[in-house]
Protein backbone atom coordinates (compact mmCIF):
# COMPACT_ATOMS: atom_id res chain seq x y z
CA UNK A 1 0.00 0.00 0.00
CA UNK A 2 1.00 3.51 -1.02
CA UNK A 3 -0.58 6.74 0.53
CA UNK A 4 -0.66 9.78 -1.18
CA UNK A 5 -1.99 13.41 -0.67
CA UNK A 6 -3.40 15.26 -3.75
CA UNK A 7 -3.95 19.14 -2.95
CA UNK A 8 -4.41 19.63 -7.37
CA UNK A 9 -7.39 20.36 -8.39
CA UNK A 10 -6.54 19.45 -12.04
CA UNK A 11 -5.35 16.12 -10.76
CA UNK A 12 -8.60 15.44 -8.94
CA UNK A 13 -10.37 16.14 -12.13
CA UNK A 14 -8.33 13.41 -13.94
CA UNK A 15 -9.43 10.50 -11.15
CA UNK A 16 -12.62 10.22 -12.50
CA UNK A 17 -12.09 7.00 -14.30
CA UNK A 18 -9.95 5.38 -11.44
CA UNK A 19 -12.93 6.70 -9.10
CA UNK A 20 -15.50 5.46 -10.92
CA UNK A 21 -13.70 1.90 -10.15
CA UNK A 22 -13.01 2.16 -6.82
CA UNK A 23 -16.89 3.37 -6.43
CA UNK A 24 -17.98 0.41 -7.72
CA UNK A 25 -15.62 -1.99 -5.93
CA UNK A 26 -16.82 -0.34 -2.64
CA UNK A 27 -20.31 -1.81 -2.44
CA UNK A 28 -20.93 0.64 1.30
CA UNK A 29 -20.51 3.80 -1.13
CA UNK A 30 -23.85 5.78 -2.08
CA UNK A 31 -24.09 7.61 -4.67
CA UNK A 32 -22.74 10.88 -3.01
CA UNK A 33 -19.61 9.47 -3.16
CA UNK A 34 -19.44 8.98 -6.86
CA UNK A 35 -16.88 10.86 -8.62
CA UNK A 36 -19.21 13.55 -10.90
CA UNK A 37 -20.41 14.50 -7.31
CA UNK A 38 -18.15 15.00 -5.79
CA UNK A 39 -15.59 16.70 -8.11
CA UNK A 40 -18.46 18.99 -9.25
CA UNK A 41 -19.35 19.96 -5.58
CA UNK A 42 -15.72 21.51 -5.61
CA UNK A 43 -15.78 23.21 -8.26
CA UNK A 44 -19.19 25.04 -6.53
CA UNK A 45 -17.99 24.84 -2.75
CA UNK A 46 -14.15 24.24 -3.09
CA UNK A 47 -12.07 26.73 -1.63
CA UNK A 48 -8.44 27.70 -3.46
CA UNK A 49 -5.98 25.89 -1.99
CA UNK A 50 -7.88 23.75 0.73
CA UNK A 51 -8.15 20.30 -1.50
CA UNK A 52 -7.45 17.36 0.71
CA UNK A 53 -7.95 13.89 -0.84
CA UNK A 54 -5.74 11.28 0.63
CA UNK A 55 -5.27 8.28 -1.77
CA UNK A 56 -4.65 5.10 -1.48
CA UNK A 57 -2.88 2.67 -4.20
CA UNK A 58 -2.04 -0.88 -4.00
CA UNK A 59 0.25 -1.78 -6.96
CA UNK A 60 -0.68 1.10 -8.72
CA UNK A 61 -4.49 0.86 -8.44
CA UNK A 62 -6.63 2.95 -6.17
CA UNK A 63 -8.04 1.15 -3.29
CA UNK A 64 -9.17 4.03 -0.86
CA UNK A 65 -10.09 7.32 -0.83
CA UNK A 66 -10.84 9.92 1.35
CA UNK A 67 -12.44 13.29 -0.54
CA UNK A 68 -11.74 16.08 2.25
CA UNK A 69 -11.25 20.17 2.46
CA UNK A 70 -10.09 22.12 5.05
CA UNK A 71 -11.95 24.94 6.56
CA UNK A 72 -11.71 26.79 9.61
CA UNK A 73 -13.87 26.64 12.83
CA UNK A 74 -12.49 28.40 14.08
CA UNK A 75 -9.20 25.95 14.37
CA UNK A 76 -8.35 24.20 11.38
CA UNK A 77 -11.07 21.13 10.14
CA UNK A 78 -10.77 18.65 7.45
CA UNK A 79 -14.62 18.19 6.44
CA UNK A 80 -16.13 15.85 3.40
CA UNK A 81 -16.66 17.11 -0.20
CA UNK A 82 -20.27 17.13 -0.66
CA UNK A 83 -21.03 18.80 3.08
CA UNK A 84 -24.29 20.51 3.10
CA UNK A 85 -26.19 19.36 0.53
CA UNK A 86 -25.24 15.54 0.29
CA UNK A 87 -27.17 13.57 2.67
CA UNK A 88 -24.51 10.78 3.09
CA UNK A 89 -20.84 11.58 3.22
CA UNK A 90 -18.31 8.48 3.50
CA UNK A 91 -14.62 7.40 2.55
CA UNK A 92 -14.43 4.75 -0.34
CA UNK A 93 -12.32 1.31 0.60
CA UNK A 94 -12.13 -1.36 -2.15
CA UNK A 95 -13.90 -4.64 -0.72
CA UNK A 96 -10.98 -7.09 -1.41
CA UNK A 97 -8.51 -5.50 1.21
CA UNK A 98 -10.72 -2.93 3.12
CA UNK A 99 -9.26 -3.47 6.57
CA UNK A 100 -5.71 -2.92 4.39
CA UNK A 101 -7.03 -0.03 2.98
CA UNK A 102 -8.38 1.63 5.91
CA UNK A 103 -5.53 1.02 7.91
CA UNK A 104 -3.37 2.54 5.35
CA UNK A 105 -6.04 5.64 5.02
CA UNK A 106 -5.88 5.78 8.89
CA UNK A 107 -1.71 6.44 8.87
CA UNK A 108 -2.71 8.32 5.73
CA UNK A 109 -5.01 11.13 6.90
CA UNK A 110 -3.22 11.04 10.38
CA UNK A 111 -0.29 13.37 8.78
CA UNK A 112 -3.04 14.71 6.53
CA UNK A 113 -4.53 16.21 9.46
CA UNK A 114 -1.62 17.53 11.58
CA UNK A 115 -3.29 20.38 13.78
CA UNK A 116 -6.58 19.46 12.48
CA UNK A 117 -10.09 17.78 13.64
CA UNK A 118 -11.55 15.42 11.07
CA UNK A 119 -14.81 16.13 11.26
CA UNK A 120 -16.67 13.40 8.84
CA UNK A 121 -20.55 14.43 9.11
CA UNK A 122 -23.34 12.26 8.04
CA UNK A 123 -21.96 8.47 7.39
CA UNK A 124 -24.36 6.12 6.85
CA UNK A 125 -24.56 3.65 9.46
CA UNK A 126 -22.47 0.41 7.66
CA UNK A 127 -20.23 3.14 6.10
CA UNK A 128 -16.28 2.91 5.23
CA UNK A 129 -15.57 5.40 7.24
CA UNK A 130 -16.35 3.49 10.69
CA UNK A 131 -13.45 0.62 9.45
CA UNK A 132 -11.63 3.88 9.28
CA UNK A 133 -12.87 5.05 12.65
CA UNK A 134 -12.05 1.55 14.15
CA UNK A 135 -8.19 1.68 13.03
CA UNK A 136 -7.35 5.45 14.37
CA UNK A 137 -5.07 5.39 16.97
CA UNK A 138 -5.83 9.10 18.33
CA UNK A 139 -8.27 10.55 20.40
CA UNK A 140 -12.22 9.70 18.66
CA UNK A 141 -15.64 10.55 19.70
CA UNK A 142 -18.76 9.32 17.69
CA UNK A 143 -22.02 11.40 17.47
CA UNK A 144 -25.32 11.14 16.43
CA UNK A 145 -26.21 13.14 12.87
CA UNK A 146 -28.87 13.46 10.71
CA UNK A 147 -31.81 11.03 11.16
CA UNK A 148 -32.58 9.82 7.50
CA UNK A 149 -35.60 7.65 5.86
CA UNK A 150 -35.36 4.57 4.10
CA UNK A 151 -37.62 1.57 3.11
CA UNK A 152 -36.71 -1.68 1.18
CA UNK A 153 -36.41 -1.75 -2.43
CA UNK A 154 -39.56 -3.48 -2.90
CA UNK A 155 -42.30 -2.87 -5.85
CA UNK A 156 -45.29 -0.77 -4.53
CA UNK A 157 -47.75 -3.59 -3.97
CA UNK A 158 -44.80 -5.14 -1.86
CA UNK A 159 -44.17 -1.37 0.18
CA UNK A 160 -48.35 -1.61 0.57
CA UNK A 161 -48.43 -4.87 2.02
CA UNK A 162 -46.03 -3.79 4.70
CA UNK A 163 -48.71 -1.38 6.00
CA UNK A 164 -52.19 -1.30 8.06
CA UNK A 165 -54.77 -2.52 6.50
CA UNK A 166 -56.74 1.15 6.11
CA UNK A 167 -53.61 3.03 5.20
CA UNK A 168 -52.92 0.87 2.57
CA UNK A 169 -56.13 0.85 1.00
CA UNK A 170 -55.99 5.10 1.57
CA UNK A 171 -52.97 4.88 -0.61
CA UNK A 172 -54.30 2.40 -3.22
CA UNK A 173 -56.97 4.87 -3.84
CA UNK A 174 -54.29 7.84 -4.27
CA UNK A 175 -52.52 5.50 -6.94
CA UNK A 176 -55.66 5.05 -8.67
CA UNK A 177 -56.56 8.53 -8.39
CA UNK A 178 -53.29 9.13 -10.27
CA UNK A 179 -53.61 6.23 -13.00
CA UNK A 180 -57.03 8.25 -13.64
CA UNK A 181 -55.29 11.64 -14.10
CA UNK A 182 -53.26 10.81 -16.74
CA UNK A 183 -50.02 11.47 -15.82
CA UNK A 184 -47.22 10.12 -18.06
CA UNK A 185 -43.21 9.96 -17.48
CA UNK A 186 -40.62 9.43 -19.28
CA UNK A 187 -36.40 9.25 -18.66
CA UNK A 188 -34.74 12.45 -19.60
CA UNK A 189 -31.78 11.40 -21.27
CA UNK A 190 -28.30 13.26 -20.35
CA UNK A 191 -28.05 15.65 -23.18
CA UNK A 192 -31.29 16.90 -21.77
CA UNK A 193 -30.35 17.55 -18.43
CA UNK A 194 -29.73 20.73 -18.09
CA UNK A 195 -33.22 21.71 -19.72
CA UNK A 196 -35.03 19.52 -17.17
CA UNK A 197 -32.72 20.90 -14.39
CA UNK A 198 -33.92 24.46 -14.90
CA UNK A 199 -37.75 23.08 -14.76
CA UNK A 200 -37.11 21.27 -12.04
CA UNK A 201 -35.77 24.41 -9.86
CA UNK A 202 -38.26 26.15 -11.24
CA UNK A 203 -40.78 23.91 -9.81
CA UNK A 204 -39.48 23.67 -7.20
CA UNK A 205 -39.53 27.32 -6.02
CA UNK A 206 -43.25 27.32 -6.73
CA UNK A 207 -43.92 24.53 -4.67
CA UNK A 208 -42.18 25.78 -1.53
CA UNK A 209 -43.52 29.53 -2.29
CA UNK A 210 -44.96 30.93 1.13
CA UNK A 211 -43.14 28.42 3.11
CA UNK A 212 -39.33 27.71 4.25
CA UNK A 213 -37.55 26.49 0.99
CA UNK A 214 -33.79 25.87 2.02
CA UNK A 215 -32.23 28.76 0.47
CA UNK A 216 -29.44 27.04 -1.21
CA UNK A 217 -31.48 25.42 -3.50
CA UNK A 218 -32.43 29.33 -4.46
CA UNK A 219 -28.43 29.73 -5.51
CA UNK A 220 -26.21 29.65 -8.84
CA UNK A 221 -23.83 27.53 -7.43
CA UNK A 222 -26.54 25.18 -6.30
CA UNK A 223 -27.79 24.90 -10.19
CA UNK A 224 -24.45 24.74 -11.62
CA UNK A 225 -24.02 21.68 -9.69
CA UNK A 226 -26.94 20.02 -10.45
CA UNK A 227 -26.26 20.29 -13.72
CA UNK A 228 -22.94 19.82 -14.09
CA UNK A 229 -23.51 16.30 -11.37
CA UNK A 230 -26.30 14.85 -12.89
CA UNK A 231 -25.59 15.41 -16.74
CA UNK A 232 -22.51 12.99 -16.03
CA UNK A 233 -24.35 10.91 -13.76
CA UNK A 234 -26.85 9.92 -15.83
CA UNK A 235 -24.87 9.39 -18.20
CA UNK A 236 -22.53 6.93 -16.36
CA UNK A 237 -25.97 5.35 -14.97
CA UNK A 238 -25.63 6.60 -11.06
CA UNK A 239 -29.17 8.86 -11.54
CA UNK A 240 -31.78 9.34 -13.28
CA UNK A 241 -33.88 12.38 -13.81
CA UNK A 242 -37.78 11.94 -14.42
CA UNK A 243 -39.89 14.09 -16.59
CA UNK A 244 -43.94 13.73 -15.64
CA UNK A 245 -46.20 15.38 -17.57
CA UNK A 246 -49.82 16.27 -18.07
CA UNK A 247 -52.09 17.29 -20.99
CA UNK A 248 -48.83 17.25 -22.75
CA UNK A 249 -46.89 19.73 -20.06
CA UNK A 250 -44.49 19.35 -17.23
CA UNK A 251 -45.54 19.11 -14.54
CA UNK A 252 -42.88 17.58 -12.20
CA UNK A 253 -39.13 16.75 -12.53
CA UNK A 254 -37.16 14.55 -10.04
CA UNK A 255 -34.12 13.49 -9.91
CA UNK A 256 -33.06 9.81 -7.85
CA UNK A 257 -29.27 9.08 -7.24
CA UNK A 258 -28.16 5.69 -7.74
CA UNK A 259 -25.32 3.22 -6.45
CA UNK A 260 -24.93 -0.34 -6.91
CA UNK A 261 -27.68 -1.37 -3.91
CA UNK A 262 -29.06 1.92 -3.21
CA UNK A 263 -31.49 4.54 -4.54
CA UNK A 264 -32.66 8.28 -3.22
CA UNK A 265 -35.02 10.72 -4.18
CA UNK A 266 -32.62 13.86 -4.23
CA UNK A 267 -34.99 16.75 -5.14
CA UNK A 268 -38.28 17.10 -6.77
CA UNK A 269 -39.90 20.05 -8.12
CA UNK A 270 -44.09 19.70 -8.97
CA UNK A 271 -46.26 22.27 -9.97
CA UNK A 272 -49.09 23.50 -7.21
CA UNK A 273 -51.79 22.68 -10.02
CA UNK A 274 -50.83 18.84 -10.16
CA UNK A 275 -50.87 18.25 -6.33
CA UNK A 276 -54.19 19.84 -5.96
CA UNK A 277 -54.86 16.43 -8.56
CA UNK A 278 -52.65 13.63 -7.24
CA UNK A 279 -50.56 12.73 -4.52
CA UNK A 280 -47.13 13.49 -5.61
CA UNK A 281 -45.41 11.99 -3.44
CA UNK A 282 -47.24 8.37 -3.94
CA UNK A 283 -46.39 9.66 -8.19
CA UNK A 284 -42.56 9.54 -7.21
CA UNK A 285 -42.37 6.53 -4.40
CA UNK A 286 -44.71 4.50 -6.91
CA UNK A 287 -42.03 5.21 -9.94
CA UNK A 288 -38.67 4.71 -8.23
CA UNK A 289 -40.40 1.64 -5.91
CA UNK A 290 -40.76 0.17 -9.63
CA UNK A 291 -37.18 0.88 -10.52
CA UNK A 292 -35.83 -0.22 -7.67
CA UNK A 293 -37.28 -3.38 -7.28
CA UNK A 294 -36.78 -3.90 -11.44
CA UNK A 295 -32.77 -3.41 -11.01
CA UNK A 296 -32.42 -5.44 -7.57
CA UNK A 297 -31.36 -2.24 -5.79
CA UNK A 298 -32.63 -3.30 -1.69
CA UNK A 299 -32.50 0.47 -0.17
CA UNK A 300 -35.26 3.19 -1.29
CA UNK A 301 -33.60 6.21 0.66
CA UNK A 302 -35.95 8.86 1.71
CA UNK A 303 -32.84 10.57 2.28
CA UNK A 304 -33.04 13.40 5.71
CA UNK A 305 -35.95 14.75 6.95
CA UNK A 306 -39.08 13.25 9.14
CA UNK A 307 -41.84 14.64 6.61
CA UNK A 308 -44.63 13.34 7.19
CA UNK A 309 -45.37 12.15 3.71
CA UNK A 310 -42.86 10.10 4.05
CA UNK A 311 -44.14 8.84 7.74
CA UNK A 312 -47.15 7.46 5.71
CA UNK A 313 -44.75 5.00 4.50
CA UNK A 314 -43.87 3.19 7.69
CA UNK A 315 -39.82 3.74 6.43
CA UNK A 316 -36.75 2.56 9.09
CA UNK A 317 -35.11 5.12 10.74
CA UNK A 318 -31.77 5.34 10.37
CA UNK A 319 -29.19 7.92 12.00
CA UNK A 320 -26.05 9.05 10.20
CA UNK A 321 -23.12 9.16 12.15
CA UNK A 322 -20.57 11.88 12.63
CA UNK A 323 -17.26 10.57 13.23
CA UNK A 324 -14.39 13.21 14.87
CA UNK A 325 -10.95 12.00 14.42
CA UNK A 326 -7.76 14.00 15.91
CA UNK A 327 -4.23 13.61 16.50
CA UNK A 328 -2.96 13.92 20.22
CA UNK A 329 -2.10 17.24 20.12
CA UNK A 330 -5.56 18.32 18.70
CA UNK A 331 -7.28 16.30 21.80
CA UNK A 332 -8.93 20.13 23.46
CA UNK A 333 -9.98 20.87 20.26
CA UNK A 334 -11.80 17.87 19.19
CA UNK A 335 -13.70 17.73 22.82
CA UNK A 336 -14.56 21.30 22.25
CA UNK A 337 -15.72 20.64 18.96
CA UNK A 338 -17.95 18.16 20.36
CA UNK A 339 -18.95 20.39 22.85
CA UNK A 340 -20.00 22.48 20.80
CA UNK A 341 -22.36 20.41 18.19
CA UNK A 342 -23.87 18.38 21.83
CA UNK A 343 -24.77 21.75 22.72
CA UNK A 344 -26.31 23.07 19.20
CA UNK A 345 -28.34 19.92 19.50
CA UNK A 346 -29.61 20.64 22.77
CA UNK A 347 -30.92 24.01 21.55
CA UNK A 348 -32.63 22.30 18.76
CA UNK A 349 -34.46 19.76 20.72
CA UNK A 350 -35.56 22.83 23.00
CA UNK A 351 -36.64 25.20 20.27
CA UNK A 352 -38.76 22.34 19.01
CA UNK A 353 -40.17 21.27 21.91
CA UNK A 354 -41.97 24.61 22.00
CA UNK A 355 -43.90 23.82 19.10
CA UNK A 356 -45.29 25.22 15.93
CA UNK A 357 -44.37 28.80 16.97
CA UNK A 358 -40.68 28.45 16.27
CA UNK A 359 -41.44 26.54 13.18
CA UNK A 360 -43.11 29.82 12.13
CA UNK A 361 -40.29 32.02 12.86
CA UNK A 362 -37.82 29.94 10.83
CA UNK A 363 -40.30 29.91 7.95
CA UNK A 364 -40.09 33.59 8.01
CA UNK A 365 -36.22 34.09 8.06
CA UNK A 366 -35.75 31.33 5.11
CA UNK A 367 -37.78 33.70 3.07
CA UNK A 368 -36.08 36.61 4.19
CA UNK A 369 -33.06 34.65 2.78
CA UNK A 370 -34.44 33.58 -0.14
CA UNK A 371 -35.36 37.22 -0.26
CA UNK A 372 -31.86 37.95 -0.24
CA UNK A 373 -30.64 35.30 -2.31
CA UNK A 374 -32.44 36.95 -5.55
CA UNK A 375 -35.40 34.86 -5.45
CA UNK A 376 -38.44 36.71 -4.68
């Protein structure tokens, strides 16, 4: 094994075949690790000169891989590519020699890091990075993330069958409802991706008008990496973007992200008209529970967020992980990091234990800041 440090941007750029497989060697990866991602999420988020991706090679072939930048907060912290708007951030270990491979990524990052925290926010429980997490030798401390949704790749008869008797039959009726509409999809292919990206945005905004859209999804850099992600991913086959239209318009646009055993609904944008017609959110479980179960892929990810549209689904609950790694000397500043994040969560849980009053108040600001972001 061979460890390396790439800080070129260029370089990175010129993985993407390698990447591609290693991704598919590593059968824990989702696909926020793929390569189009990730390298496209740094050229929207990256910062000049704060590329960290520590490589490993065994006889001259990549066999782990650990996508990282440094920021500052206010101390020096390596976090994931991808943080903020991927839902699942991990390292990437080839399956034939992952204990290898992690212990070499372990030694690896560990002079990576010198006076930093690793700070590796939302892994999926099952992830590379906890064989990662199990060979540091320096001070650790695991914390609960994001909870996330996610129900078995099963066809939609089989994801009815799971539930009670009278939801079940409430749903049937919503998928009936929908067969009556009309509605028609089809698979937009990658030269038409950005097209369908700009509807879907668009879409989007209107269906989160008068209520708290996240604002990044309001921002260039946001769009240019949407486009720039998923023209190459569906093109490589790791997404798919869906096109649903009625009375011969479009009406919807979502996009699913695919690895070899998993599949999430990313984003979604529907106009108001069709969801005063249909339940869209039966339209888009119905389609990808098809896919799913038609390609053998056994996780339907719901991705973050306790909606409850997606309660109505009786999905598992499962809670990312975030995983702080440090280096002796960077022991105070790891437990204050910690600190820090315990406490933030703490504030949360009190805020929305008040109830819907809060809820209101935060509804407000994000539309102040979409205000702000140009979007009015």
């Amino acid at each position: 094994m061979s460890v390396t440090l790439c800080r070129d941007p260029a370089r990175f750029a010129a993985l993407g075949p390698r990447w591609a497989d290693l991704h598919r060697r590593c059968r824990a990866a989702t696909p926020f690790q793929t390569h189009p991602w990730l390298h496209s999420w740094w050229l929207s988020y990256g910062l000049p000169g704060r590329l960290r991706l520590v490589l490993v090679h065994r006889a001259g072939q990549l066999v782990g891989a650990a996508p990282l930048m440094l920021a500052f907060r206010p101390f020096p912290v390596l976090v994931p590519l991808g943080t903020g708007i991927s839902d699942h951030c991990d390292v990437l270990l080839d399956d034939s020699c992952a204990d290898a491979a992690a212990a070499a990524l372990a030694a690896g990052l560990r002079r990576a890091a010198r006076t930093a925290v690793v700070d590796l926010r939302e892994v999926r429980p099952g992830g590379c990075a906890e064989r990662l997490y199990r060979h540091w030798s320096g001070p650790r401390r695991e914390l609960a993330d994001s909870a996330c949704l996610e129900l078995p790749g099963l066809p939609l008869d089989g994801l009815l069958a799971r539930l009670p008797r009278t939801s079940a039959r409430r749903l049937r009726r919503k998928v009936r409802r929908l067969d009556r509409a009309g509605v028609e999809h089809r698979a937009v292919p990658a030269g038409e991706v950005p097209a369908a990206v700009a509807v879907l945005l668009r879409l989007h905004v209107l269906q989160w008008r008068g209520r708290g859209i996240t604002p990044e999804h309001l921002r260039a850099r946001f769009a240019g990496h949407l486009v720039r992600a998923l023209t190459a991913m569906v093109r490589d086959g790791t997404a798919r973007v869906t096109e649903y239209r009625l009375d011969g318009r479009v009406v919807a646009v979502d996009a699913v992200l695919l690895s070899e055993d998993f599949l999430g609904g990313y984003l979604h944008g529907a106009h108001p008209g069709l969801r005063a017609r249909v339940d869209v959110s039966a339209m888009l479980l119905r389609h990808d529970a098809e896919y799913a179960a038609a390609t053998g892929r056994g996780v339907i990810g719901l991705l973050r967020g306790t909606e409850p549209y997606k309660l109505h689904w009786r999905p598992e609950t499962v809670t990312n992980r975030r995983l702080l790694l440090a280096r002796p000397v960077m022991a105070p500043a790891l437990r204050l990091h910690a600190a820090r994040w315990a406490a933030r969560v703490r504030l949360a849980g009190a805020v929305r234990g008040r109830g819907p009053v809060p809820g209101v108040w935060w509804s407000r600001l994000n539309r102040w800041r979409a205000i702000l972001a140009g979007v009015r």
